[in-house]
Every structure is written in structure tokens, then in C-alpha cells.
Protein backbone atom coordinates (compact mmCIF):
# COMPACT_ATOMS: atom_id res chain seq x y z
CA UNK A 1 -5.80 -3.49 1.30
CA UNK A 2 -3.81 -5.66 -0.49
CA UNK A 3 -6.08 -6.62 -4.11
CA UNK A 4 -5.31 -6.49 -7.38
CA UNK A 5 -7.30 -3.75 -9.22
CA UNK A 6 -6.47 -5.03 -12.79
CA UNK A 7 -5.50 -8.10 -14.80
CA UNK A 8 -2.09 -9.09 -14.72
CA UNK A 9 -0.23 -8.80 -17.86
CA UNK A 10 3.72 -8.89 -18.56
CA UNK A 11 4.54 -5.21 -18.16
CA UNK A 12 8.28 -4.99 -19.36
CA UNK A 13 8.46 -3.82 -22.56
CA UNK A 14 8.85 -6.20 -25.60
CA UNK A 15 11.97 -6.35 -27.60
CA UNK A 16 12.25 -5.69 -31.13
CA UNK A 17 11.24 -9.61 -32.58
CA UNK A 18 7.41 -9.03 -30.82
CA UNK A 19 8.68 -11.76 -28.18
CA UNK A 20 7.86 -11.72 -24.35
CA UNK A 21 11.50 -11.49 -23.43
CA UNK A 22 11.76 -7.83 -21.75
CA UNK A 23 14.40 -5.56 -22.77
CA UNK A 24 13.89 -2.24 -21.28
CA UNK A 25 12.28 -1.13 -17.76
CA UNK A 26 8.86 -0.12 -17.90
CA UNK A 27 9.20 3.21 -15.92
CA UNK A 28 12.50 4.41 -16.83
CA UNK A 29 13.93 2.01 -20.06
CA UNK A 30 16.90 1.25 -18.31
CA UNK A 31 18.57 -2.29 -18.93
CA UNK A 32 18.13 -5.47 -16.67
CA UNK A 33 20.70 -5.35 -13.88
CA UNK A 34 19.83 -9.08 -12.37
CA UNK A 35 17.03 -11.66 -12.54
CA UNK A 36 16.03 -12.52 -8.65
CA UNK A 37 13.82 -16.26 -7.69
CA UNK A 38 11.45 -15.93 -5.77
CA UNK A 39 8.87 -18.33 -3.89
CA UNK A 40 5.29 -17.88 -2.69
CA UNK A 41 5.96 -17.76 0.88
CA UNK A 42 3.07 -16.40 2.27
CA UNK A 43 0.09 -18.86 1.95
CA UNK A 44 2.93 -21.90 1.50
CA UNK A 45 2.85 -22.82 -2.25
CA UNK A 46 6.18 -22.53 -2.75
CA UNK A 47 5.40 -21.72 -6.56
CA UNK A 48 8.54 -20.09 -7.97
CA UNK A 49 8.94 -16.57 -9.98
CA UNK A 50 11.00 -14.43 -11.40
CA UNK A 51 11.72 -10.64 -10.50
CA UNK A 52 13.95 -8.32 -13.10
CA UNK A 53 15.88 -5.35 -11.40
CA UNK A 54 16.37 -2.43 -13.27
CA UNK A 55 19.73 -1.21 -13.68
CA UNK A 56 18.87 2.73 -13.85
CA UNK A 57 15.84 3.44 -11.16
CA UNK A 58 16.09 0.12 -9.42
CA UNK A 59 12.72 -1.23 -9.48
CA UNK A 60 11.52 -4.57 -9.39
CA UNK A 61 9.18 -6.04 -12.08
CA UNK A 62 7.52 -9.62 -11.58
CA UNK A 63 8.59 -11.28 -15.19
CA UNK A 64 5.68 -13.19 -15.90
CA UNK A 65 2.77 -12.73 -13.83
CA UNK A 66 0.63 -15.49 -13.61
CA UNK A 67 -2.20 -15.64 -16.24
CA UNK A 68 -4.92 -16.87 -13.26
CA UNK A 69 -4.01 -14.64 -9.95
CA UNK A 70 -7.19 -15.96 -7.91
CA UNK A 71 -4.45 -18.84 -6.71
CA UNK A 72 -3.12 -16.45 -4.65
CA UNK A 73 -5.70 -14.70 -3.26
CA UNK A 74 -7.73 -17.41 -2.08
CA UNK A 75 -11.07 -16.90 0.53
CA UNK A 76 -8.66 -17.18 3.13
CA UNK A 77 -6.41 -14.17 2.38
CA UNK A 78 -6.96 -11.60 5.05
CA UNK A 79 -8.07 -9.09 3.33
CA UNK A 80 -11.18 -10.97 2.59
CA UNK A 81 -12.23 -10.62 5.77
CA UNK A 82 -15.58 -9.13 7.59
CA UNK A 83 -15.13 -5.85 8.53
CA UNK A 84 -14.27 -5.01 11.78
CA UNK A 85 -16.94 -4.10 14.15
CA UNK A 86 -16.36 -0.99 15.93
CA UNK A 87 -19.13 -0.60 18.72
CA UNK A 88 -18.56 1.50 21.37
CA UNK A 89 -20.72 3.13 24.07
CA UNK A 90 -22.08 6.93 22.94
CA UNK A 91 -20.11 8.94 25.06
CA UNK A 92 -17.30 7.15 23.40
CA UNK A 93 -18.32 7.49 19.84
CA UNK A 94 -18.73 11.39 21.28
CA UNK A 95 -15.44 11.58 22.48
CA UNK A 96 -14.09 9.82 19.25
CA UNK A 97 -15.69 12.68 16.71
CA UNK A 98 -14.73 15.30 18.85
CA UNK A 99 -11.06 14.34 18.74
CA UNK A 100 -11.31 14.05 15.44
CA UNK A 101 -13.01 17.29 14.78
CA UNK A 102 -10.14 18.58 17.08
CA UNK A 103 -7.19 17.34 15.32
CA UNK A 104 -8.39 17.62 11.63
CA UNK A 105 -10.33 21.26 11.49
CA UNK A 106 -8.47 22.89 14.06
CA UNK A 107 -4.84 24.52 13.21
CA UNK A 108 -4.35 24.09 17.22
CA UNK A 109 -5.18 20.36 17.01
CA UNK A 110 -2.79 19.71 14.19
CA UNK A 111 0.17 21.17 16.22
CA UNK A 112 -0.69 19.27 19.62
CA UNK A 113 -1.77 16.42 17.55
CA UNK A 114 1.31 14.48 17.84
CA UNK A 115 0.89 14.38 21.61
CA UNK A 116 -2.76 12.63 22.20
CA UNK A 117 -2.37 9.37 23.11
CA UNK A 118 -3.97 6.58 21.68
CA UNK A 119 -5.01 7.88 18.32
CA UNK A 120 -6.12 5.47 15.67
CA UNK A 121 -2.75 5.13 13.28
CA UNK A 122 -4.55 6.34 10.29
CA UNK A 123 -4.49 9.74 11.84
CA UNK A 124 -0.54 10.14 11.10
CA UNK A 125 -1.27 8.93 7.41
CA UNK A 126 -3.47 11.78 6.85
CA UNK A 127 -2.07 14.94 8.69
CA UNK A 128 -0.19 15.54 5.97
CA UNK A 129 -2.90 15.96 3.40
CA UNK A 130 -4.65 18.65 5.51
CA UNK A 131 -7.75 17.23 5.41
CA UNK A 132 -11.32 18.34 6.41
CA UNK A 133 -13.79 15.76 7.15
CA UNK A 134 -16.22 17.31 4.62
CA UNK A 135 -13.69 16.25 1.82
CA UNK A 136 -14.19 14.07 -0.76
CA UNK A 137 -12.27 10.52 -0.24
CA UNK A 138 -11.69 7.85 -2.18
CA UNK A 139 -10.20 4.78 -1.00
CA UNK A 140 -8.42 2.43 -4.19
CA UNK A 141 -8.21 -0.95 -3.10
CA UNK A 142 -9.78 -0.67 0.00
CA UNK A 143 -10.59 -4.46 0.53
CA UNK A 144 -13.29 -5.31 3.08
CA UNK A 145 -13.60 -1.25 3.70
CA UNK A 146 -12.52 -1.29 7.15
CA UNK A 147 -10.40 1.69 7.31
CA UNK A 148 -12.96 3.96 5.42
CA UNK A 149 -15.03 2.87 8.24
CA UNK A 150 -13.34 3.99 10.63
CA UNK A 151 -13.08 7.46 9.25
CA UNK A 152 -16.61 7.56 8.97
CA UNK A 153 -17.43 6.74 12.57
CA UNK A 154 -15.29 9.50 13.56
CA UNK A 155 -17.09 12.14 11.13
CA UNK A 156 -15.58 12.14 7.61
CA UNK A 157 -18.62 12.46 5.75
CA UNK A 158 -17.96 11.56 2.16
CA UNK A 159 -16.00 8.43 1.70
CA UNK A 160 -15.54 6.12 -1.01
CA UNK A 161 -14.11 2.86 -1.39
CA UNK A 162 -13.67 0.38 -4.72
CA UNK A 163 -12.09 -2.86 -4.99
CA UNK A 164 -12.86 -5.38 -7.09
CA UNK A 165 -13.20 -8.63 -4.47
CA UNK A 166 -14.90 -6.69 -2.20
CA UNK A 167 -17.32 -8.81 0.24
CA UNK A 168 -19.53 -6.10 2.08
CA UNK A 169 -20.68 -3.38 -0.30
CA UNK A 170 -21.97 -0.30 1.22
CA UNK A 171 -24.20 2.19 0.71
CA UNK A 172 -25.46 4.69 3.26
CA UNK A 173 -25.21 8.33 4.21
CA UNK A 174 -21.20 9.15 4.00
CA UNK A 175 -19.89 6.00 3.06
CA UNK A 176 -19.90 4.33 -0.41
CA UNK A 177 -17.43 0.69 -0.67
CA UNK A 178 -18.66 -0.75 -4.04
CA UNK A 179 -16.76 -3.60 -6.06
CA UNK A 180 -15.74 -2.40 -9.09
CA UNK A 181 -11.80 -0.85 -10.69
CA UNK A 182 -10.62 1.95 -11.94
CA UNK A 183 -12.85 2.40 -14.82
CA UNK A 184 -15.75 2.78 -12.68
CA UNK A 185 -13.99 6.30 -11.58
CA UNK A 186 -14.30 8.23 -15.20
CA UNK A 187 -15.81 11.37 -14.06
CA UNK A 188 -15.57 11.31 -10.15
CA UNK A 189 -13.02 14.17 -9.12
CA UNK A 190 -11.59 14.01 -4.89
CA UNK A 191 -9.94 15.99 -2.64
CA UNK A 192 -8.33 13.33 -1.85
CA UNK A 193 -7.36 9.36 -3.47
CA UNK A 194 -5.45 7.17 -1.20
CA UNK A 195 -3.97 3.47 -2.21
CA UNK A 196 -2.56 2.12 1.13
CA UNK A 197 -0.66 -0.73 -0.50
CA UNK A 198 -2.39 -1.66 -3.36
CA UNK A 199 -0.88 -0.17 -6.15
CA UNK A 200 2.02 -2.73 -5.96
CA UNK A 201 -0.71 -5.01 -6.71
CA UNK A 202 -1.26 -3.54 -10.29
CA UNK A 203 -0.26 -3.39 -13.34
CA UNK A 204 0.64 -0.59 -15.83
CA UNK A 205 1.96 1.52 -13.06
CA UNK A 206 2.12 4.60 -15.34
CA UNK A 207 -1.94 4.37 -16.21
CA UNK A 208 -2.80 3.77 -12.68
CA UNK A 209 -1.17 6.91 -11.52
CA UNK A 210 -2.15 8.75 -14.60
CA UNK A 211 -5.91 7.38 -13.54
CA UNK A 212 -5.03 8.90 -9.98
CA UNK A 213 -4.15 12.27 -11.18
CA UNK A 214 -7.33 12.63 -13.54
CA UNK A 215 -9.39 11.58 -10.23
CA UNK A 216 -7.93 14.68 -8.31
CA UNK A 217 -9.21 17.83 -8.17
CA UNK A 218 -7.09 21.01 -8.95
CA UNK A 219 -5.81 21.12 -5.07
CA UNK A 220 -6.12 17.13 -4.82
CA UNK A 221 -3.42 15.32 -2.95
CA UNK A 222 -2.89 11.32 -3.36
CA UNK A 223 -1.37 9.52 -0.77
CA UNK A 224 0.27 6.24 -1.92
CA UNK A 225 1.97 3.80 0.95
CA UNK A 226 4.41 1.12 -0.57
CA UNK A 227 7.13 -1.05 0.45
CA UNK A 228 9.71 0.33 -1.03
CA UNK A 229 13.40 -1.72 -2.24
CA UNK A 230 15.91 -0.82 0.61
CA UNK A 231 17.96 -2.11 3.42
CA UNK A 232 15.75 -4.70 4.43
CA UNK A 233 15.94 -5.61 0.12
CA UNK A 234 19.77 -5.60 0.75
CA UNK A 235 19.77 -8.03 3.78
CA UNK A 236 17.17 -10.27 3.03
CA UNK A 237 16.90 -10.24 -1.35
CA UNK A 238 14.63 -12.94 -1.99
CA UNK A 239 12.90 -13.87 1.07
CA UNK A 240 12.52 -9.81 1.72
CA UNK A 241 8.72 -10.70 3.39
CA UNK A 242 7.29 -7.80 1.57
CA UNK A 243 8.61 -8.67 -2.05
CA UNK A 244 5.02 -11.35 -1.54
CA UNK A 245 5.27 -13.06 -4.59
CA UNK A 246 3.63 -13.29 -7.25
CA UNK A 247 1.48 -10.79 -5.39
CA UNK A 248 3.36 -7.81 -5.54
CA UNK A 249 3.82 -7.23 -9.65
CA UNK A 250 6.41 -3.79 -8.64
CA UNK A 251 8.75 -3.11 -5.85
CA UNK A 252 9.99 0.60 -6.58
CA UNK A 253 12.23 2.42 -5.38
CA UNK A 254 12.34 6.63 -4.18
CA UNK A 255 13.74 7.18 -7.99
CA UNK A 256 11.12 4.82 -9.50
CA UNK A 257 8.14 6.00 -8.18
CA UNK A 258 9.07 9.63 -8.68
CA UNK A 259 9.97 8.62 -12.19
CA UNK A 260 6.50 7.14 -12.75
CA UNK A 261 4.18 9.66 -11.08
CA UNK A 262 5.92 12.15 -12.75
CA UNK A 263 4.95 10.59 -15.96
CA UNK A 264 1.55 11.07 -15.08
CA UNK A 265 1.66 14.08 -14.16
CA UNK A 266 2.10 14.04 -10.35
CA UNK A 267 4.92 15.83 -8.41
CA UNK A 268 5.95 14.49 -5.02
CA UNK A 269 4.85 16.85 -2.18
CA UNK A 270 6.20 14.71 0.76
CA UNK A 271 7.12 12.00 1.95
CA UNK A 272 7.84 9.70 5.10
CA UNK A 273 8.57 5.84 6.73
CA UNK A 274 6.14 4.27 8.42
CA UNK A 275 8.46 0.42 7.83
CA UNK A 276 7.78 -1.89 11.47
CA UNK A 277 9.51 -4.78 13.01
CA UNK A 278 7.47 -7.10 10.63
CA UNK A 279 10.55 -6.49 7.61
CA UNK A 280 12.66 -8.21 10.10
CA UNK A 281 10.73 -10.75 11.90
CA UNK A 282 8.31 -12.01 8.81
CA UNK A 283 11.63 -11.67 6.52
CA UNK A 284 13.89 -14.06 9.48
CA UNK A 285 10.45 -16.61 9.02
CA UNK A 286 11.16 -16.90 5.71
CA UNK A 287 14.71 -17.39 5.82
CA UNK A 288 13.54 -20.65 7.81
CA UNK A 289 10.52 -21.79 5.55
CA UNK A 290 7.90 -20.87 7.56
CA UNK A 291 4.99 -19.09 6.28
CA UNK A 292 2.83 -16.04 7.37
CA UNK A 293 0.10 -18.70 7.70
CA UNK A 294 1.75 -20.83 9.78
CA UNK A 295 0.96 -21.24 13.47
CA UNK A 296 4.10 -20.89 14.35
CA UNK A 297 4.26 -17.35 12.91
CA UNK A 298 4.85 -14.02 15.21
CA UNK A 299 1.24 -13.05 13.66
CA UNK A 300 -0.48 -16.47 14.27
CA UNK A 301 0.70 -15.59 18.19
CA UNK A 302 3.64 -18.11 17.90
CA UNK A 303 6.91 -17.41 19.82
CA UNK A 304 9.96 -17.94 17.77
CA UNK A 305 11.57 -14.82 18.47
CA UNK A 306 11.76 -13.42 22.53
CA UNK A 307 9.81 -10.28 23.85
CA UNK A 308 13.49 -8.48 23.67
CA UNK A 309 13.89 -9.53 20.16
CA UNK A 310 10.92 -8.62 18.95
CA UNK A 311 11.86 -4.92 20.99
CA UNK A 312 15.12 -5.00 19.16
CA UNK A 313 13.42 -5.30 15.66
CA UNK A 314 11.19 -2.76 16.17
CA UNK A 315 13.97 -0.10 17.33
CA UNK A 316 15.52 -1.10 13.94
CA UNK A 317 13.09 -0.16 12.15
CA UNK A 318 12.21 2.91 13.97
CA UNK A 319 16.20 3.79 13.32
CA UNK A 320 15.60 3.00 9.67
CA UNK A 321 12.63 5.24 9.43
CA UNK A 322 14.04 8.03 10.57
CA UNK A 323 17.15 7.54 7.92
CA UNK A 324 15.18 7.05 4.77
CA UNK A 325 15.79 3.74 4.49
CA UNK A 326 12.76 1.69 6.02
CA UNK A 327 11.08 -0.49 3.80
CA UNK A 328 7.45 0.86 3.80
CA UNK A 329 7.24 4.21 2.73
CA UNK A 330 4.19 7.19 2.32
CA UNK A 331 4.65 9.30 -0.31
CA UNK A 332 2.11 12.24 -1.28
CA UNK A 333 1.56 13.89 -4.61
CA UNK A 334 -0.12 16.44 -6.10
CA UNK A 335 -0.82 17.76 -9.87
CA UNK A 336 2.01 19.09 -11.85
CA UNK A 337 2.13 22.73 -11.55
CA UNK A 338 -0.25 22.96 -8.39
């Protein structure tokens, strides 16, 4: 889910005279290419901020974060939410487990896999990590805890979840979703550490990742999912939907966030597009001032764009997706040298 995990701070580097003006990139040092405006677009505020590109990796870096963030994650934001409630009748939930059990401990269900229909879409996310549902999970960011639910009602057994505005804390057999950040993980080691868009959300990219790669153990795997700066970047610059500011503190890039992990000692495995029709239809709101929030909006149910529009954006960003060039992106590391 979309939370910040630690206080916002500038995070370009300082120059020379001590000041606050930035003169290198944080992940790579490279110079300042151009200075991008940006609104708040999402929850209307319209407050305005300012976004450096590097010149070398092409990352963005929010200039100067605000100093109070809770503005812009108000009790409204949707990832303050109550979980979702998944009840279902028991042959269901039976069905459900043994599916799961099919596709995640069987080498035969990881081949046909691809060809059940109506599989919950976490189930592409974590094929790739080979996965048992005895391994140890944790979830950073996970926000109200809803996917970690999920797994757990279809038999992943040792799940846990921190974010630090968290609403429903849990603690039970299997699942653990506890408010708290990433110093509350000295110690813990998992088989696996997943941050489905949150990391763009911190800070200090480098020590986040370098906090990931201490959490893994030896044969670990960490599955990040990102927007990422691409064609929809190059179409759309500052009302891109998923630049979110001041939300969103770093946009990288393939280079950058290769360049980062690998400064904490990560090495990138794998990785694939999973970018929707929402970089074109929530980026075309923007472009005419209306808000995510707004009942006008695609998500709100509103109809400014037609079914076949709507079709067209989607095949887009299917197209995109399968060129490298979609603007939400899954990338999986593991430990140097593993």
C-alpha cells in the first residue's frame, strides 16, 4: 500500500557551502538535467512541488519534501481503509487452498498455472519468487493488510505485515500486521520481503534497500513493484498520474533502481510490467483538472471516457508491457553473490 515508512527529509545531496540546494543525484551523483512542477492532483490541493531529474540514471527526486506529510495522507486516503472482508462458503474456501496448494507446491501447477481462470492477481506477482506457503513473508508497507490476508486465507502460513498508519493490527495463528517501520525488523530474517509500491514513498532509497537485503535470508528474494519513468513520463511529464505528488519522494528508472539495489547489495534476478489503462486514463484526468477524488473520475464510476476508450487504453498498455516500457514495473532481487 501506498504509506510512507519514514520521515521525509531532502535526500539530494548537499553542495559544498552546507546549503539545501542539491548538487549531485542521490543514487548515482550525476548532475541535474531539469527541474519539473508539479501539483497535488490526487486529493485536489493543488499545492505545488518541485521534482529534479537526473541527468545520468534518470530518476526523479521530490526537491523539498514537505516537513508535515500527514496533509497528504489524510483519513480519507484509500489505503486507510477496513480491510476487505473475504467470506465465502467452505467448499469455496476448500477449493481456494487447494488451488493454491496446486499452483504454489506443485512444479505441474506452476506450468499450467497461467491457464486457470480467475486467479486472484497476486498469484502472477509471486510465481516468480517460487514460493512455498510455509515461507516466511513479510509485507513492507502493507497498509490496512488486505493482501497478506488474502494469502493467508488461501494457506500461506507465516505472514507479516508493518506499516506505520496501520488501522487493524493483527495477531493470530499465520498472520502478524503490526504498525511499526523498518527498525522494528533488526533481527527478523524472510524468505521472502515484498514492497508493492511503497518504497517510492520513502526516503533514503539506498538504506531502505540495504534494510531489505539484511531482512533476507541467504536464498531470500525481494520483490519490489514501482512505477517506473517511461513512455507514459514522456507523454504526460507533469500530470504523469503516478508521479502523485508530494507523495511519491522517487520515480526511478530500470538504471536507477539497479544502481541503488546494487548499492545495497542486491542483484536483479527478474523482472516484468504489470502498467494498466489507469497511466492513460487517470494521467488524461489530470490533463483536465480533475482529481482521482472526484466523482467524475473513471474510479469514482464516472464516464468521461467510452467503454471503447477505456478498451483502447488498456491494449496500450498491454502493448507497452510487453515492450519494456509500461509505467509500473516488478522487479525481483536477490543477495549479491547468491
Amino acid at each position: 500500500m501506498l504509506l510512507p515508512i519514514c520521515g521525509c527529509v531532502n535526500i539530494w545531496t548537499m553542495n559544498r557551502a552546507g546549503t539545501t540546494e542539491p548538487s549531485g543525484c542521490p543514487l548515482c551523483g550525476g548532475g541535474i538535467k531539469a527541474e519539473i512542477v508539479a501539483r497535488e492532483m490526487m486529493l485536489e490541493l493543488g499545492d505545488e512541488f518541485h521534482y529534479l531529474e537526473c541527468s545520468d540514471c534518470g530518476c526523479l527526486v521530490l526537491k523539498d519534501p514537505p516537513r508535515s506529510i500527514k496533509r497528504y495522507y489524510p483519513k480519507r486516503y484509500y489505503a486507510y481503509a477496513a480491510p476487505t472482508l473475504h467470506n465465502c462458503s467452505f467448499l469455496r474456501r476448500v477449493w481456494r487452498k487447494t488451488r493454491c496448494f496446486f499452483v504454489f507446491e506443485c512444479a505441474l501447477g506452476r506450468v499450467v498455472a497461467g491457464r486457470l481462470k480467475r486467479v486472484p492477481g497476486w498469484y502472477p506477482w509471486l510465481l516468480p519468487c517460487h514460493v512455498k506457503r510455509c515461507n516466511r513473508i513479510l509485507d513492507i508497507g502493507c497498509g490496512n493488510g488486505d493482501l497478506l490476508r488474502q494469502m493467508h486465507d488461501e494457506g500461506f502460513s507465516d505472514l507479516t505485515g508493518i506499516d506505520p498508519f496501520c488501522n487493524a493490527e493483527t495477531t493470530s495463528v499465520g498472520i502478524r500486521i503490526k504498525r511499526g517501520g523498518l527498525e522494528d525488523l533488526a533481527g527478523s530474517r524472510y524468505d521472502l520481503v515484498m514492497l508493492h509500491h511503497s518504497l517510492e514513498h520513502m526516503p533514503k532509497q539506498v538504506d531502505v534497500l540495504r534494510t531489505v537485503a539484511k531482512a533476507l535470508r541467504d536464498n531470500g528474494m525481494a520483490l519490489i513493484r514501482i512505477p517506473v519513468k517511461n513512455h507514459a513520463w514522456d507523454v504526460y511529464r507533469e500530470y504523469w498520474v503516478s508521479l502523485d505528488a508530494p507523495r511519491h519522494l522517487c520515480i526511478h528508472t530500470e538504471r536507477s533502481i539497479e544502481l541503488a539495489a546494487g548499492k545495497a547489495g542486491l542483484r536483479l534476478a527478474a523482472k516484468r510490467y504489470d502498467s494498466s489503462s489507469f497511466q492513460f486514463w487517470g494521467s488524461e484526468q489530470y490533463l483536465r483538472g480533475i482529481s482521482l477524488t472526484d466523482p467524475r473520475s473513471v474510479q469514482n464510476g464516472g464516464r468521461l471516457f467510452s467503454f471503447s476508450e477505456i478498451t483502447k487504453f488498456e491494449q496500450m498498455a498491454q502493448e507497452l508491457n510487453r515492450q519494456g516500457r509500461g509505467d509500473q514495473a516488478i522487479f525481483y532481487f536477490v543477495k549479491c553473490g547468491s
